[in-house]
Protein backbone atom coordinates (compact mmCIF):
# COMPACT_ATOMS: atom_id res chain seq x y z
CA UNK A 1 -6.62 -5.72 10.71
CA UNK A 2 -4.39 -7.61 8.67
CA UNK A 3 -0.35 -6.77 7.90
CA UNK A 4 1.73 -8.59 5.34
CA UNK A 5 5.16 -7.73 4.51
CA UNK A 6 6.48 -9.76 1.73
CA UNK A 7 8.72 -9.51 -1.80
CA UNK A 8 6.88 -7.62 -4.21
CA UNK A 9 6.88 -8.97 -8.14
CA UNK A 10 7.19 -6.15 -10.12
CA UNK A 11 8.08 -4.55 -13.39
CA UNK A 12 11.58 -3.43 -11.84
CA UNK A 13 12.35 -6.68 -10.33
CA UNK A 14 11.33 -8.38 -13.79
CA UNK A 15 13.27 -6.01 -15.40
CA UNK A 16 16.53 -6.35 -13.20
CA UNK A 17 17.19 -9.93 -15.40
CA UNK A 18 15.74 -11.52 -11.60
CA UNK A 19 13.43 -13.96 -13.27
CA UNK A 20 15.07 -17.24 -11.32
CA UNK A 21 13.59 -17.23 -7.75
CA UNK A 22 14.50 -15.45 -4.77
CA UNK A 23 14.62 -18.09 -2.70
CA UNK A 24 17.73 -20.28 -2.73
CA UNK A 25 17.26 -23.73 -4.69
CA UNK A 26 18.10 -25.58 -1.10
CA UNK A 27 15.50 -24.24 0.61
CA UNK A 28 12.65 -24.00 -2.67
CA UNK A 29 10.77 -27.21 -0.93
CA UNK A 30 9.29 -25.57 2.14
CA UNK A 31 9.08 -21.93 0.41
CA UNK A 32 5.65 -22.31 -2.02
CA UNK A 33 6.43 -17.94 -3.55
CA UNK A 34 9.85 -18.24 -5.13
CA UNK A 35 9.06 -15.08 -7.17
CA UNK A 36 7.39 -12.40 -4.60
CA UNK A 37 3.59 -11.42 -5.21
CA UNK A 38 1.91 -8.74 -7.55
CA UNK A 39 -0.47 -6.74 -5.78
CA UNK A 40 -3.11 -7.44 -7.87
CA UNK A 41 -3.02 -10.89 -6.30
CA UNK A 42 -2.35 -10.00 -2.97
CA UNK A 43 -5.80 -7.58 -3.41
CA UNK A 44 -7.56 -10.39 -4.74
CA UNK A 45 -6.35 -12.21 -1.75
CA UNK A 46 -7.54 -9.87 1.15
CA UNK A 47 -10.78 -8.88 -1.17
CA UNK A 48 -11.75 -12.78 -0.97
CA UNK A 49 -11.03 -13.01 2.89
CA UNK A 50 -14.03 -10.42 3.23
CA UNK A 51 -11.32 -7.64 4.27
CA UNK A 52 -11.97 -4.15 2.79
CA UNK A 53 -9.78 -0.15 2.88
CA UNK A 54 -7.15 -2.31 0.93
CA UNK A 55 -3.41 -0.28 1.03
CA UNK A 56 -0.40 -1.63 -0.48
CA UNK A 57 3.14 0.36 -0.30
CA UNK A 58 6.07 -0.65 -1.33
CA UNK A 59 9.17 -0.17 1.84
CA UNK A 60 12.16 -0.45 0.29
CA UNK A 61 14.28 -1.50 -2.16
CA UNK A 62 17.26 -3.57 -1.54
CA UNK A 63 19.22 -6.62 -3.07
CA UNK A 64 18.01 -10.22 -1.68
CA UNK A 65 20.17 -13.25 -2.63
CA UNK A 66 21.98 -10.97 -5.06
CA UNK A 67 18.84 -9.80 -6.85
CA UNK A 68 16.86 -6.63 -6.62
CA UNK A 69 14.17 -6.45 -4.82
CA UNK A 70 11.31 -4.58 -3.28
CA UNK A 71 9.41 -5.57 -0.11
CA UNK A 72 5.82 -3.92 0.25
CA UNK A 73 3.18 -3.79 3.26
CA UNK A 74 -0.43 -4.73 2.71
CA UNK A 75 -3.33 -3.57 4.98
CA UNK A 76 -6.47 -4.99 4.43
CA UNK A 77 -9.37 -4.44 7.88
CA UNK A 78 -12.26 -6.79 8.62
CA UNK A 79 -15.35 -4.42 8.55
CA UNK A 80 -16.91 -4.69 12.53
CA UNK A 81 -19.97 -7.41 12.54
């Protein structure tokens, strides 16, 4: 089984005026999702590593760096070979 918890990208955040990164400009070199991920491409993403009984929820909502923000968890589970 596979867990991801990471900044979602959605219509809320895009609507909050958040469209500059999360991610503070000093640190943008090492950090390759500025923006958080849309869960269509985080399905694609599991889907593609062969995992199926994909589940994505978003946690909470909060402020990061100043912006709003939602983090999710993704389960994706490996079917048994």
């Amino acid at each position: 089984m596979l867990l991801v918890v990471d900044i979602l990208d959605d219509e809320a955040t895009e609507e909050s005026g958040s469209g500059s990164a999360f991610v503070p400009e000093k640190y943008q070199h090492i950090v390759p999702h500025r923006h958080g991920f849309k869960s269509e491409h985080i399905q694609s993403v599991f889907e593609k590593a062969g995992l199926t009984s994909f589940n994505l929820t978003s946690l909470v909502r909060g402020k990061f760096n100043g912006q709003d923000t939602t983090l999710f968890l993704a389960k994706g589970s490996k079917p048994a070979t």
